[in-house]
Structure formats: C-alpha cells, structure tokens
PDB file of N, CA and C in Angstrom:
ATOM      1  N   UNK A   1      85.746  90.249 102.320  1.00  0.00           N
ATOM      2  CA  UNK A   1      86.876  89.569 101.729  1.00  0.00           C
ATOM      3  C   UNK A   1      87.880  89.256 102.836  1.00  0.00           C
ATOM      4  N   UNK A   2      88.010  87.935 102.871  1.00  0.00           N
ATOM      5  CA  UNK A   2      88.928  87.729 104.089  1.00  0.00           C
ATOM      6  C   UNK A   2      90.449  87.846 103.152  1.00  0.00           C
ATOM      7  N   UNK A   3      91.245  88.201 104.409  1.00  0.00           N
ATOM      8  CA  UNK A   3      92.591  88.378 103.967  1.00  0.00           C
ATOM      9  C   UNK A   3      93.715  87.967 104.679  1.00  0.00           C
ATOM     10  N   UNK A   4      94.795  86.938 104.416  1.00  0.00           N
ATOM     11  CA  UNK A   4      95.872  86.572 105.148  1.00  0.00           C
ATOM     12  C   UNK A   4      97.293  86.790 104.734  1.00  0.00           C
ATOM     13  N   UNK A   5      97.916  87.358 106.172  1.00  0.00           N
ATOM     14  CA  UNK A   5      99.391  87.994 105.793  1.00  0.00           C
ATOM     15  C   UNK A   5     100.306  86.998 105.836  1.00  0.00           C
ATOM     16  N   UNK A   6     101.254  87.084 104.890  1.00  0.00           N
ATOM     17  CA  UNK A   6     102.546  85.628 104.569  1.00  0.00           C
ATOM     18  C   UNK A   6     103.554  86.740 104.629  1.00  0.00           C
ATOM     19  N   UNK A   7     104.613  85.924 105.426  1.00  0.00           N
ATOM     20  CA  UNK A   7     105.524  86.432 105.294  1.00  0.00           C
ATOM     21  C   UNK A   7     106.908  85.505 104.628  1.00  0.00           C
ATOM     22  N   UNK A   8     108.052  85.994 104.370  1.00  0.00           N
ATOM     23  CA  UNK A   8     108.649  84.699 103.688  1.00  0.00           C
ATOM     24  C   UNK A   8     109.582  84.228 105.286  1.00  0.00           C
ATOM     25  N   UNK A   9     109.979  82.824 105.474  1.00  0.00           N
ATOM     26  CA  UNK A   9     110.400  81.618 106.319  1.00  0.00           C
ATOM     27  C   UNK A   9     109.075  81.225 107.111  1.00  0.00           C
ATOM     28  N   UNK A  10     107.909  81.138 105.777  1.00  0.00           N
ATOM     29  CA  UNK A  10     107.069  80.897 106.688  1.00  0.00           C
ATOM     30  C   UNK A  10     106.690  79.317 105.606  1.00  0.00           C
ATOM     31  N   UNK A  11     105.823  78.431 106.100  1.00  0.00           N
ATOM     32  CA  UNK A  11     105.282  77.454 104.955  1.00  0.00           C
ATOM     33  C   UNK A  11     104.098  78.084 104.410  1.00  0.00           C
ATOM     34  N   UNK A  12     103.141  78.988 104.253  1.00  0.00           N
ATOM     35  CA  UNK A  12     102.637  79.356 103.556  1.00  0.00           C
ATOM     36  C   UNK A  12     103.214  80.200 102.648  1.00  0.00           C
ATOM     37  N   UNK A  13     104.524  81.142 102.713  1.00  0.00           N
ATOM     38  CA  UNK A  13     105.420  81.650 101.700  1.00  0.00           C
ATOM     39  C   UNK A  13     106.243  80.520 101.123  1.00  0.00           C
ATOM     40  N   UNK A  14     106.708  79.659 101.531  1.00  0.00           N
ATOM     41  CA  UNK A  14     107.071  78.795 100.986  1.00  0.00           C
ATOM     42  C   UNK A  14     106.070  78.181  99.592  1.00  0.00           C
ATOM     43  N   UNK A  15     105.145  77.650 100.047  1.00  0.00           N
ATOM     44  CA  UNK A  15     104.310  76.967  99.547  1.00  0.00           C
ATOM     45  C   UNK A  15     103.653  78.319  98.229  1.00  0.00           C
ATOM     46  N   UNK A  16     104.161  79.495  98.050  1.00  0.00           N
ATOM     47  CA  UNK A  16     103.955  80.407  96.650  1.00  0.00           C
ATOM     48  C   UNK A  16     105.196  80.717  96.801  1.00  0.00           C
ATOM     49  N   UNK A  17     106.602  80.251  96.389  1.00  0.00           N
ATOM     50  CA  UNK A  17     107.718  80.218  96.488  1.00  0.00           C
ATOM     51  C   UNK A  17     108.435  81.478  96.610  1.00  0.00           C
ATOM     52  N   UNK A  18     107.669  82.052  97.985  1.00  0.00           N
ATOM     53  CA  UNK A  18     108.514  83.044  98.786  1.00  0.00           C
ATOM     54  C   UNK A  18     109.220  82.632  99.418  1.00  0.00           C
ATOM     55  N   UNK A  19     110.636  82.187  99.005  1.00  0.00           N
ATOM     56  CA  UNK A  19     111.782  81.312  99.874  1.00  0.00           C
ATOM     57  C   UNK A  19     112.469  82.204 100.723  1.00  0.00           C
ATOM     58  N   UNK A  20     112.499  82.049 101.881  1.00  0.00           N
ATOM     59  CA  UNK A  20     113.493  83.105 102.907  1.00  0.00           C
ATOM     60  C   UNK A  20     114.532  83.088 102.259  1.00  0.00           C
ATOM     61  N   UNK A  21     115.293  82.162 101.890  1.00  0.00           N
ATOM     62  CA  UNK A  21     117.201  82.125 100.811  1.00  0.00           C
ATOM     63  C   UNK A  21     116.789  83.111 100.006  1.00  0.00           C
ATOM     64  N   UNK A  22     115.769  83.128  99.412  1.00  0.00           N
ATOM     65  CA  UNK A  22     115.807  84.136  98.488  1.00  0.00           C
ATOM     66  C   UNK A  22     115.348  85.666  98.560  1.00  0.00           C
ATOM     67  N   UNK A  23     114.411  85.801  99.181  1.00  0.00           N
ATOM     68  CA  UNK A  23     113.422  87.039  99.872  1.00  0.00           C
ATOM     69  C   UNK A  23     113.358  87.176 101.243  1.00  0.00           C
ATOM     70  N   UNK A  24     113.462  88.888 101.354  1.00  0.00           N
ATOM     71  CA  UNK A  24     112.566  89.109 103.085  1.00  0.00           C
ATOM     72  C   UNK A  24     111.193  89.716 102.111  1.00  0.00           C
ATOM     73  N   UNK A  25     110.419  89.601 103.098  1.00  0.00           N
ATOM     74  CA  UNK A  25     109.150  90.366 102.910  1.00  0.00           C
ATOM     75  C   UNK A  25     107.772  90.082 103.672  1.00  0.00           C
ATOM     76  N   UNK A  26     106.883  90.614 102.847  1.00  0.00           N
ATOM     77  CA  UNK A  26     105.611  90.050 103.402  1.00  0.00           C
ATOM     78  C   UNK A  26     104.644  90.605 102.301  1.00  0.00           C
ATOM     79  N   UNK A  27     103.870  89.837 102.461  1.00  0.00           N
ATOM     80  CA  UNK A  27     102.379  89.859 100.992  1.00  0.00           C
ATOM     81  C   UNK A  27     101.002  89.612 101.810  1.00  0.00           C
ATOM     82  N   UNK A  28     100.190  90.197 101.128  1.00  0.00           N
ATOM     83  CA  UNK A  28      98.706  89.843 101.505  1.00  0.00           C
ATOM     84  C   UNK A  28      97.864  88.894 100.608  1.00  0.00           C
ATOM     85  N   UNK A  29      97.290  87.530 100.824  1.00  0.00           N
ATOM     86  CA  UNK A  29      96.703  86.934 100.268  1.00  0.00           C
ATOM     87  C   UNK A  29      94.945  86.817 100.502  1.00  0.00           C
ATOM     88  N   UNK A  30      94.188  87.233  99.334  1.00  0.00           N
ATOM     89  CA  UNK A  30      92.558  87.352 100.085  1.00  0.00           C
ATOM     90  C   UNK A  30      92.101  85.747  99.550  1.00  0.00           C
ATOM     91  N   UNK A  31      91.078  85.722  99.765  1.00  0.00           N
ATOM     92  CA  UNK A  31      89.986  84.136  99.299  1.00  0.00           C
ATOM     93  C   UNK A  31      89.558  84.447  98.344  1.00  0.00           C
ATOM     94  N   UNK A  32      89.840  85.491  97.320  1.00  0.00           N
ATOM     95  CA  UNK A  32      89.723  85.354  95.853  1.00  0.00           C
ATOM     96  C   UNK A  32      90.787  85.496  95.166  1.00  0.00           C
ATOM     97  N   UNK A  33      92.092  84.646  95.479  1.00  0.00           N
ATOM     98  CA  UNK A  33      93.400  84.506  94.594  1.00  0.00           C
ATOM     99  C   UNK A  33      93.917  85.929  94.530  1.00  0.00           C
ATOM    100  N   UNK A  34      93.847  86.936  94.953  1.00  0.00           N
ATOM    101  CA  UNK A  34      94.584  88.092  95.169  1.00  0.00           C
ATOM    102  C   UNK A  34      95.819  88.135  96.142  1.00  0.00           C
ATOM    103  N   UNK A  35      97.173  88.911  95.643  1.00  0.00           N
ATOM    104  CA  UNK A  35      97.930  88.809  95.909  1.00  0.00           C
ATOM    105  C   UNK A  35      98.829  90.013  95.838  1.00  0.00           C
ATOM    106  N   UNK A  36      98.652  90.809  97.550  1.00  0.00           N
ATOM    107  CA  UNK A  36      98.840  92.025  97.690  1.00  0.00           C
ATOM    108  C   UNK A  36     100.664  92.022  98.238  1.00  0.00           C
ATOM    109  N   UNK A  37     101.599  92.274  97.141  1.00  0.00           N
ATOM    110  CA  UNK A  37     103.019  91.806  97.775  1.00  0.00           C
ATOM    111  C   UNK A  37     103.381  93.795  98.257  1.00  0.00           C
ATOM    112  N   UNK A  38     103.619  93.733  99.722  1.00  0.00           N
ATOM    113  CA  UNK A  38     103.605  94.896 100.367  1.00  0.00           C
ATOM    114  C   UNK A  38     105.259  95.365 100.111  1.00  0.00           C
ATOM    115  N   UNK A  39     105.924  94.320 100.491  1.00  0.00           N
ATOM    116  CA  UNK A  39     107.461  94.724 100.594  1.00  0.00           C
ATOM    117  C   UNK A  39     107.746  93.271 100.208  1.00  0.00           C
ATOM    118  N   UNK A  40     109.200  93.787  99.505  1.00  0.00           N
ATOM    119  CA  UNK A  40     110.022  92.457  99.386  1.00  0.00           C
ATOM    120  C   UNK A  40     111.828  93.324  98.890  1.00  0.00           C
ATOM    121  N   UNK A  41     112.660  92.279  99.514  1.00  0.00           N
ATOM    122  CA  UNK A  41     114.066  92.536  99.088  1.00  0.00           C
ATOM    123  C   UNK A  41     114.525  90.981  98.811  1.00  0.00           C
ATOM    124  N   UNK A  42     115.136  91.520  97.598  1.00  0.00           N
ATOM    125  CA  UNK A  42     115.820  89.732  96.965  1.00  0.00           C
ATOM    126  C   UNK A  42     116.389  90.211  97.845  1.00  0.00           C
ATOM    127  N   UNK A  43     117.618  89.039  98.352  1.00  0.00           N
ATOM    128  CA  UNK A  43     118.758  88.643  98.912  1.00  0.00           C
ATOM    129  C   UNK A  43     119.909  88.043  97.928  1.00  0.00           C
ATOM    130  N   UNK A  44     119.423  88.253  96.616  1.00  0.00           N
ATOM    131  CA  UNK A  44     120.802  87.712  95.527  1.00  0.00           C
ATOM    132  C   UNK A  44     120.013  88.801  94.496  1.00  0.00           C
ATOM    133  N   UNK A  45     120.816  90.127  94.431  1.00  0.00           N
ATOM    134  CA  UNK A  45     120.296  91.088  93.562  1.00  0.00           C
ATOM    135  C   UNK A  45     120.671  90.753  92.153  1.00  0.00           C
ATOM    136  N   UNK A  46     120.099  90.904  91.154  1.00  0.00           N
ATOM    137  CA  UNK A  46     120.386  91.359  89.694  1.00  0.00           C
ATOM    138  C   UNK A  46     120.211  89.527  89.192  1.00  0.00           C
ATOM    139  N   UNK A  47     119.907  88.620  89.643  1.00  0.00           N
ATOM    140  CA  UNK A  47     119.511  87.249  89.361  1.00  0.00           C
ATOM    141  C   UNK A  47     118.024  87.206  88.767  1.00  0.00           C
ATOM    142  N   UNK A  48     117.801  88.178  89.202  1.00  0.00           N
ATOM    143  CA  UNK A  48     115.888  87.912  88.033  1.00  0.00           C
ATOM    144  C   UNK A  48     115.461  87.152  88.986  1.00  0.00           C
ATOM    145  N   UNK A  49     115.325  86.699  90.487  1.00  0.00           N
ATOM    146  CA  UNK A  49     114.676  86.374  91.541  1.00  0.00           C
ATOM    147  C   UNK A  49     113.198  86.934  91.407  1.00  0.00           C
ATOM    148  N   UNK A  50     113.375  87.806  91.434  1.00  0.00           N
ATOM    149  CA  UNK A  50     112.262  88.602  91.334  1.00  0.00           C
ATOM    150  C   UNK A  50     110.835  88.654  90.688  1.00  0.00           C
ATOM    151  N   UNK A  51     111.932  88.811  89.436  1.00  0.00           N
ATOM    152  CA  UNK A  51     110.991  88.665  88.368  1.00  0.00           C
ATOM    153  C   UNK A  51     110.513  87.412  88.008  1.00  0.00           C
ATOM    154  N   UNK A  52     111.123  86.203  87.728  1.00  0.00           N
ATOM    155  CA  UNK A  52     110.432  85.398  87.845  1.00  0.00           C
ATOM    156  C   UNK A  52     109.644  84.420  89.510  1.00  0.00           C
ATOM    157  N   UNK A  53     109.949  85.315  90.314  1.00  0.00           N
ATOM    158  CA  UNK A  53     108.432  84.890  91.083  1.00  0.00           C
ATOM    159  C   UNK A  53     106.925  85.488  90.692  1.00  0.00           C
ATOM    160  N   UNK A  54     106.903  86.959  90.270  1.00  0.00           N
ATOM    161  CA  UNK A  54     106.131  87.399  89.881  1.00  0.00           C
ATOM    162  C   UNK A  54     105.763  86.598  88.360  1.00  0.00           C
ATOM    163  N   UNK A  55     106.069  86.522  87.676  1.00  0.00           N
ATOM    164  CA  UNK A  55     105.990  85.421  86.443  1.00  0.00           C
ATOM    165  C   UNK A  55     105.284  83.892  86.767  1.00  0.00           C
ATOM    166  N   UNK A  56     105.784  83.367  88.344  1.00  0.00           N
ATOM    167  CA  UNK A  56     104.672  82.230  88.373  1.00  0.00           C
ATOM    168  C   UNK A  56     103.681  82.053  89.176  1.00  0.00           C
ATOM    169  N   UNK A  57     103.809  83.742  89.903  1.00  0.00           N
ATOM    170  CA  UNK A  57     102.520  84.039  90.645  1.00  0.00           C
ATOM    171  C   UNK A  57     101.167  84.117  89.196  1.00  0.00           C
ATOM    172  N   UNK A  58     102.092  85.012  87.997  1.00  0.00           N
ATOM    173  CA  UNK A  58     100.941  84.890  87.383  1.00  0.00           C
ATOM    174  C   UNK A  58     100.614  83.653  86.591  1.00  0.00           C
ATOM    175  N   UNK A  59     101.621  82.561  86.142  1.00  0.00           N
ATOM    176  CA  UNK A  59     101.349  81.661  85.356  1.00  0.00           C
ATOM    177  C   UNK A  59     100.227  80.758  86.392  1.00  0.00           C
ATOM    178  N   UNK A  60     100.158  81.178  87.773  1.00  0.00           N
ATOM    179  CA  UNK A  60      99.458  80.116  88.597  1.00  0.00           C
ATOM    180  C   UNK A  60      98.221  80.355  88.749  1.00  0.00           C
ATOM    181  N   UNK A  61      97.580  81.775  87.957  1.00  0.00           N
ATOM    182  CA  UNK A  61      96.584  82.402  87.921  1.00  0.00           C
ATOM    183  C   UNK A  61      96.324  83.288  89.150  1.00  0.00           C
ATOM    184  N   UNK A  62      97.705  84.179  89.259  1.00  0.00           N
ATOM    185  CA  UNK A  62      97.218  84.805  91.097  1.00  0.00           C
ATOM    186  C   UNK A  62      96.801  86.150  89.988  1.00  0.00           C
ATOM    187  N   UNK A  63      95.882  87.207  91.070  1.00  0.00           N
ATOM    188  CA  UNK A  63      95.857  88.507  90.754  1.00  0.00           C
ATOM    189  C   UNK A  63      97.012  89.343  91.411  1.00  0.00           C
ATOM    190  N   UNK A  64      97.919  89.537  90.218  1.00  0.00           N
ATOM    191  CA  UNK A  64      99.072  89.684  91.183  1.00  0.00           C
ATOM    192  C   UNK A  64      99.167  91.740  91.423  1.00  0.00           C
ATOM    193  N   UNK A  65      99.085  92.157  92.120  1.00  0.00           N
ATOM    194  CA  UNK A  65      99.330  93.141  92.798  1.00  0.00           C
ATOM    195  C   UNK A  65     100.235  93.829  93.735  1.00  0.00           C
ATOM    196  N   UNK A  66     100.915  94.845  93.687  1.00  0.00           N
ATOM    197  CA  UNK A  66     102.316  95.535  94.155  1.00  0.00           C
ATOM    198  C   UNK A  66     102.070  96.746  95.056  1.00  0.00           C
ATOM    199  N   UNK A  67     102.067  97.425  96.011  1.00  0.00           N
ATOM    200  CA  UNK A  67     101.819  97.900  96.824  1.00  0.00           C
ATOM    201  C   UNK A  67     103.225  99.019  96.757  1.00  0.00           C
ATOM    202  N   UNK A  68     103.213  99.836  96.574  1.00  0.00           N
ATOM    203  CA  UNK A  68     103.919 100.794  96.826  1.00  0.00           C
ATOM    204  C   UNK A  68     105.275 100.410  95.889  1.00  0.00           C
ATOM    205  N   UNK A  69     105.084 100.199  94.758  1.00  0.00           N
ATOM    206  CA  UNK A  69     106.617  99.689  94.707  1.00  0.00           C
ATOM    207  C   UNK A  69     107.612 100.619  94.281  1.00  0.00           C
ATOM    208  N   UNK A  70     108.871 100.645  94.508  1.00  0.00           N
ATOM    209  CA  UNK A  70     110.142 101.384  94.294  1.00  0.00           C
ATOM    210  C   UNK A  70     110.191 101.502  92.595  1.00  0.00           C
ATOM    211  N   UNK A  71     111.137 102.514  92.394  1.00  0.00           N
ATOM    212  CA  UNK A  71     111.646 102.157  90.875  1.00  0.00           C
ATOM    213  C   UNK A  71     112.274 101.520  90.131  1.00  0.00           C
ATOM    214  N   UNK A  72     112.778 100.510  90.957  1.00  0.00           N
ATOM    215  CA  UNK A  72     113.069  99.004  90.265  1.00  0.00           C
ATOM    216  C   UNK A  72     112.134  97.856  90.226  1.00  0.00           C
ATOM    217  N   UNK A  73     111.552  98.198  90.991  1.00  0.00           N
ATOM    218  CA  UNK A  73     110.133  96.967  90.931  1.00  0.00           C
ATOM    219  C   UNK A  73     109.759  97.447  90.102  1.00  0.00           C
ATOM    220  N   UNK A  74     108.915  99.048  89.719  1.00  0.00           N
ATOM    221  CA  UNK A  74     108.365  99.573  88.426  1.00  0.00           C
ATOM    222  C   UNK A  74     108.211  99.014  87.406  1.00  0.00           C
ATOM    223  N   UNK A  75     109.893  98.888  87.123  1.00  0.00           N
ATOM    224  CA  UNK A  75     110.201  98.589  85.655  1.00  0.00           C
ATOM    225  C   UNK A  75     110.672  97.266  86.055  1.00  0.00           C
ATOM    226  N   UNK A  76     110.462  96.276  86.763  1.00  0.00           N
ATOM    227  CA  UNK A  76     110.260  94.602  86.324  1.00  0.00           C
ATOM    228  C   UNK A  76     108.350  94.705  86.121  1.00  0.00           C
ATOM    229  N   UNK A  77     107.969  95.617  86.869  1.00  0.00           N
ATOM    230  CA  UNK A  77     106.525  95.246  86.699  1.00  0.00           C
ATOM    231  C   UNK A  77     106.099  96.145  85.236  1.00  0.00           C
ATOM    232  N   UNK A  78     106.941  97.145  84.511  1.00  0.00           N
ATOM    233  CA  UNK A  78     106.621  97.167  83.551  1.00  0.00           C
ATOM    234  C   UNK A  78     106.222  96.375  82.225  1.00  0.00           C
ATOM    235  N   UNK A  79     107.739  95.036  82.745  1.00  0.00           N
ATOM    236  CA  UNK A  79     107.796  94.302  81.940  1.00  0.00           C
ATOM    237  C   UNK A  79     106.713  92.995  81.608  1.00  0.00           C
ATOM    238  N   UNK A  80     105.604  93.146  82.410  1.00  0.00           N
ATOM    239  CA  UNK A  80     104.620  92.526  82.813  1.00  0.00           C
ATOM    240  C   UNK A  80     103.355  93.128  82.242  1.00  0.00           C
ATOM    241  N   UNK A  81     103.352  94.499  82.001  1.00  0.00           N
ATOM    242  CA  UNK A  81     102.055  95.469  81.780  1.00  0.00           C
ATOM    243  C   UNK A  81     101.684  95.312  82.831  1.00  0.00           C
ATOM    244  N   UNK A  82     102.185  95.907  84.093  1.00  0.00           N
ATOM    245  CA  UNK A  82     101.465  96.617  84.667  1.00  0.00           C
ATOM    246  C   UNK A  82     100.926  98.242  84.412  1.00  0.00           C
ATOM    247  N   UNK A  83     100.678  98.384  85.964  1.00  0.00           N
ATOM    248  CA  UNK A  83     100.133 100.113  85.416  1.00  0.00           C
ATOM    249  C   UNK A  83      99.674 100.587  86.335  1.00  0.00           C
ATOM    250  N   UNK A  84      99.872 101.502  87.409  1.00  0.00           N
ATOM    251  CA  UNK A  84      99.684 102.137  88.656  1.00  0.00           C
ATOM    252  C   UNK A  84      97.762 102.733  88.546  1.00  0.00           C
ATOM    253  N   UNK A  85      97.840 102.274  89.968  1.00  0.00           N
ATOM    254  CA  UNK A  85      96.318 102.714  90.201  1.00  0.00           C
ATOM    255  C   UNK A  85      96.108 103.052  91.571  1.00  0.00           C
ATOM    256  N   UNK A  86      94.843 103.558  92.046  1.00  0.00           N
ATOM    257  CA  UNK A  86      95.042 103.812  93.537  1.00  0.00           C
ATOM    258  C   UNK A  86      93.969 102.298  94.179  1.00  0.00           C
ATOM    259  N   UNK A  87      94.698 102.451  95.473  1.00  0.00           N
ATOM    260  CA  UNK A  87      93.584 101.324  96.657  1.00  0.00           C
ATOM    261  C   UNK A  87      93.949 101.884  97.912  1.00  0.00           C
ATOM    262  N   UNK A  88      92.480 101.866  98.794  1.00  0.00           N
ATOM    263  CA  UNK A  88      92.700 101.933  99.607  1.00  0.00           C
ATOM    264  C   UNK A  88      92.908 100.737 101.040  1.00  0.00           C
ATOM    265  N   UNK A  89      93.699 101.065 101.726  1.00  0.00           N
ATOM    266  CA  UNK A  89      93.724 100.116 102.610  1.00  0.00           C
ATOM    267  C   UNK A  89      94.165 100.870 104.753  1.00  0.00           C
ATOM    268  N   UNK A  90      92.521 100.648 104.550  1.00  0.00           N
ATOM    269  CA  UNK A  90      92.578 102.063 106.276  1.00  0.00           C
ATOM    270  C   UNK A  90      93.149 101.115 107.254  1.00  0.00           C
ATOM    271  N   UNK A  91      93.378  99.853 107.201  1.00  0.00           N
ATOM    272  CA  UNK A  91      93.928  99.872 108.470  1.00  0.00           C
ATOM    273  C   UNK A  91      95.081  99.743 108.669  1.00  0.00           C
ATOM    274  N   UNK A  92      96.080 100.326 107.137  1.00  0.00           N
ATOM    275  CA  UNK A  92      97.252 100.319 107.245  1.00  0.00           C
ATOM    276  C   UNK A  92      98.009 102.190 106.729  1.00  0.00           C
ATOM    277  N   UNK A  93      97.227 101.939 106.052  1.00  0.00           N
ATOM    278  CA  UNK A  93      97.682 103.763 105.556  1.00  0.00           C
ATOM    279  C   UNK A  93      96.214 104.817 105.230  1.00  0.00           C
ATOM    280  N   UNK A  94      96.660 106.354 105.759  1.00  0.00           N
ATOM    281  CA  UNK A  94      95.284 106.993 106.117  1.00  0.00           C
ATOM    282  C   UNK A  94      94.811 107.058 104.757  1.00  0.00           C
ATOM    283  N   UNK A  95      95.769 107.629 103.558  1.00  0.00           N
ATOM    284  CA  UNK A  95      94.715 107.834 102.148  1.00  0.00           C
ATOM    285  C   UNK A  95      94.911 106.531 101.190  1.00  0.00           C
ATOM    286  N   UNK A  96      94.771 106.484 100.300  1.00  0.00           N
ATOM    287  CA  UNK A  96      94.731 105.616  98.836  1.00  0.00           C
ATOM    288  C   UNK A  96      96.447 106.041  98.618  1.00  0.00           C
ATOM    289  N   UNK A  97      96.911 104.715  98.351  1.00  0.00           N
ATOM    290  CA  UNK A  97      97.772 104.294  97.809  1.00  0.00           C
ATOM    291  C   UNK A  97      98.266 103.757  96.445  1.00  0.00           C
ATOM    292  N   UNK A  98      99.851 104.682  95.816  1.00  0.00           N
ATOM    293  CA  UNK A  98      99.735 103.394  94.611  1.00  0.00           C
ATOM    294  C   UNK A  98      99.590 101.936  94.490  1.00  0.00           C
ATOM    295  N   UNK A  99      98.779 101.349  93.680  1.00  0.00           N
ATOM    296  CA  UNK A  99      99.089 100.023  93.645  1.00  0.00           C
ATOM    297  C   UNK A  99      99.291  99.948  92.083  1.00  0.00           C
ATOM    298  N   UNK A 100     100.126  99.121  91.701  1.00  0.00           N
ATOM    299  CA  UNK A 100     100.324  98.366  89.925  1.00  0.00           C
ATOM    300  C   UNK A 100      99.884  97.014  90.505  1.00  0.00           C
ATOM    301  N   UNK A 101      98.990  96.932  89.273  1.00  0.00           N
ATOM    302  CA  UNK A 101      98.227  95.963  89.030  1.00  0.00           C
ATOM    303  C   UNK A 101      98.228  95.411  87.563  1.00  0.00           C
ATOM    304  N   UNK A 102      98.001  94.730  86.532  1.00  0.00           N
ATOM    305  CA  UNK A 102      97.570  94.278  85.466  1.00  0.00           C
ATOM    306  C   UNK A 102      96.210  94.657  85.142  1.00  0.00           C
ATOM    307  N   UNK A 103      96.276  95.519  83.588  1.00  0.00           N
ATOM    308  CA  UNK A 103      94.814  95.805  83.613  1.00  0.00           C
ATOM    309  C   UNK A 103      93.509  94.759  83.285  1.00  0.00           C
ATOM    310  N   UNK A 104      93.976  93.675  82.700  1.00  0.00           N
ATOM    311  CA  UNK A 104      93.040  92.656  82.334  1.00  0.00           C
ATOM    312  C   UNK A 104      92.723  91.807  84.087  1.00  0.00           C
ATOM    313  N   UNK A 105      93.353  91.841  84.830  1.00  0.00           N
ATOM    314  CA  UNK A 105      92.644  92.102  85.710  1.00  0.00           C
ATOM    315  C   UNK A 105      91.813  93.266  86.900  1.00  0.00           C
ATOM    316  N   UNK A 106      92.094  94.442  86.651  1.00  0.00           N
ATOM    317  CA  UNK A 106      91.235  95.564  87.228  1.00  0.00           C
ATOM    318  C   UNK A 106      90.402  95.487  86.613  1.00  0.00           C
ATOM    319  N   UNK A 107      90.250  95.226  85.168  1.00  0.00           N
ATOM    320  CA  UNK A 107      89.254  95.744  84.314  1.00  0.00           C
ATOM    321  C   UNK A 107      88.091  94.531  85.006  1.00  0.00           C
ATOM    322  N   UNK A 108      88.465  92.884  85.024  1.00  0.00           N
ATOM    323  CA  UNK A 108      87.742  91.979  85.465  1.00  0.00           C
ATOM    324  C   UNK A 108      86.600  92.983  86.898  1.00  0.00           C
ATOM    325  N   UNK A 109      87.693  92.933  87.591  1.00  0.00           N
ATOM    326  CA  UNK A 109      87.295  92.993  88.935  1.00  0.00           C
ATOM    327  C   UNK A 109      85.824  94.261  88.779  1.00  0.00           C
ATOM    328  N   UNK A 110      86.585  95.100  87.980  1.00  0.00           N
ATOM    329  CA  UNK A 110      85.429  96.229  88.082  1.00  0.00           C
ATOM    330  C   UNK A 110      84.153  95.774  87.193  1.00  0.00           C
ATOM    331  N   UNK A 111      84.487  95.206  86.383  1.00  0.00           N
ATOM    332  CA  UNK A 111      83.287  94.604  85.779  1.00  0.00           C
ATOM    333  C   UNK A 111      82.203  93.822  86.426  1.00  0.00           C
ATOM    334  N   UNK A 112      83.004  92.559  87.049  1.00  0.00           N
ATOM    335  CA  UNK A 112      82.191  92.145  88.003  1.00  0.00           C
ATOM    336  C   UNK A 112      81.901  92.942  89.147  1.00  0.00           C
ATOM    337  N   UNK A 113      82.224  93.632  89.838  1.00  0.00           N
ATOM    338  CA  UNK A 113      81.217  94.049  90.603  1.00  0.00           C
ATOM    339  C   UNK A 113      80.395  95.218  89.900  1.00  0.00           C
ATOM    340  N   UNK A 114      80.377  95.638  89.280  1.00  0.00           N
ATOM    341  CA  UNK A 114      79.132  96.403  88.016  1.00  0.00           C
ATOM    342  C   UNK A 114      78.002  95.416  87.857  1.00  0.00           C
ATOM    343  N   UNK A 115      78.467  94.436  87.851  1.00  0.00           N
ATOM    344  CA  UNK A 115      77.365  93.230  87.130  1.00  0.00           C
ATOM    345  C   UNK A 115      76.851  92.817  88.724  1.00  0.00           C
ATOM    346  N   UNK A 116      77.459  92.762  89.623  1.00  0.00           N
ATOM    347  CA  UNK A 116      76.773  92.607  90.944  1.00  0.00           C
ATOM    348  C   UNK A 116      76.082  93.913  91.623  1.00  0.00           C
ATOM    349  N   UNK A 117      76.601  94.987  91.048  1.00  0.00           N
ATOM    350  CA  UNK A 117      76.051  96.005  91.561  1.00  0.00           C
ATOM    351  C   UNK A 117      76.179  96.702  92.611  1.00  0.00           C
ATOM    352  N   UNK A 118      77.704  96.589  92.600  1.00  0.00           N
ATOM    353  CA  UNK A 118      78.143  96.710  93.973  1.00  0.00           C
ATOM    354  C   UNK A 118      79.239  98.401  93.358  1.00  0.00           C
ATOM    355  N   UNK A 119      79.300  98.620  92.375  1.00  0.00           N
ATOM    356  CA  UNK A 119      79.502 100.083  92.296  1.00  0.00           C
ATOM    357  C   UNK A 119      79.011 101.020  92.174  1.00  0.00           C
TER     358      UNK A 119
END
C-alpha cells in the first residue's frame, strides 16, 4: 500500500481542503482513499472548522481515520460514530496505536481481506 504525507500550505492539502488559514497539520493519504489525519490544530477554535472538514472528507467517500486523537477530537469524532481501535505503524511508533475509525468501514476492510485471504 503506497502512502503519501500532506501537510496543510501545501496544494495537495489544499486540494482535500486542508487550508493553512485554517489548519496546521499533517495526514497520511494511501492509493486506496484512506486517510490517516496524524495531527491537526484549527487556527479559529470553536468555529466547527474541524468538524466539518471531517464531514467532507467523508461525504467525498475518504476512509477517514484519526491517529491518536486528543479529547476534543474524541468527541467531534464521536459525533460521527467513530470508535477507537488499534494500528500499527513501525516506522513511526514502536507498539500499536489508538486509531478511531468508522466501523462500517473497519468492518469493510476486514472483510475484504478475509475474502482475499490475507488474514
């Protein structure tokens, strides 16, 4: 699975409307619409910035995914159904990490690779 890092004042954050005016951060994007957001800080707090980027990451069909998030991300990503799970990722942290994810997509993912046979 190839994977590319965006950060926002970049045109590929731009272009999934990670606007520098609005966000610092950085996200991981793979070649199957996955969308690993590592860190992010609005820059205009309590505006729902936030939340609705995550809202048209998913209306755009991303697999949207959260990486460690704080307890205010939590509960915008509650408001989403998410739901904490572990992933690992070695070439950034030594064990498994939280990630919230959406379960109608974990559930996908694990399915298909069951059906490929890859679990």
């Amino acid at each position: 699975m190839k994977t590319i890092r965006i950060e926002t004042g970049t045109h590929e954050g731009d272009a999934l409307g990670f606007f520098e005016d609005l966000f610092s951060g950085w996200l991981e994007i793979t070649d199957t619409q996955c969308l690993y957001l590592h860190y992010i800080i609005s820059r205009h707090k309590n505006e729902g910035n936030t939340q609705e980027l995550i809202r048209k990451w998913l209306s755009d069909g991303y697999d949207v995914r959260v990486v460690m998030p704080r307890p205010v991300m939590q509960h915008i990503l509650g408001k989403f159904q998410f739901i904490p799970t572990r992933e690992y990722f070695p070439d950034q942290y030594e064990d498994a990490v939280d990630v919230w994810c959406r379960p109608a997509h974990r559930q996908m993912e694990v399915s298909s690779r069951a059906h490929a046979g890859t679990l």
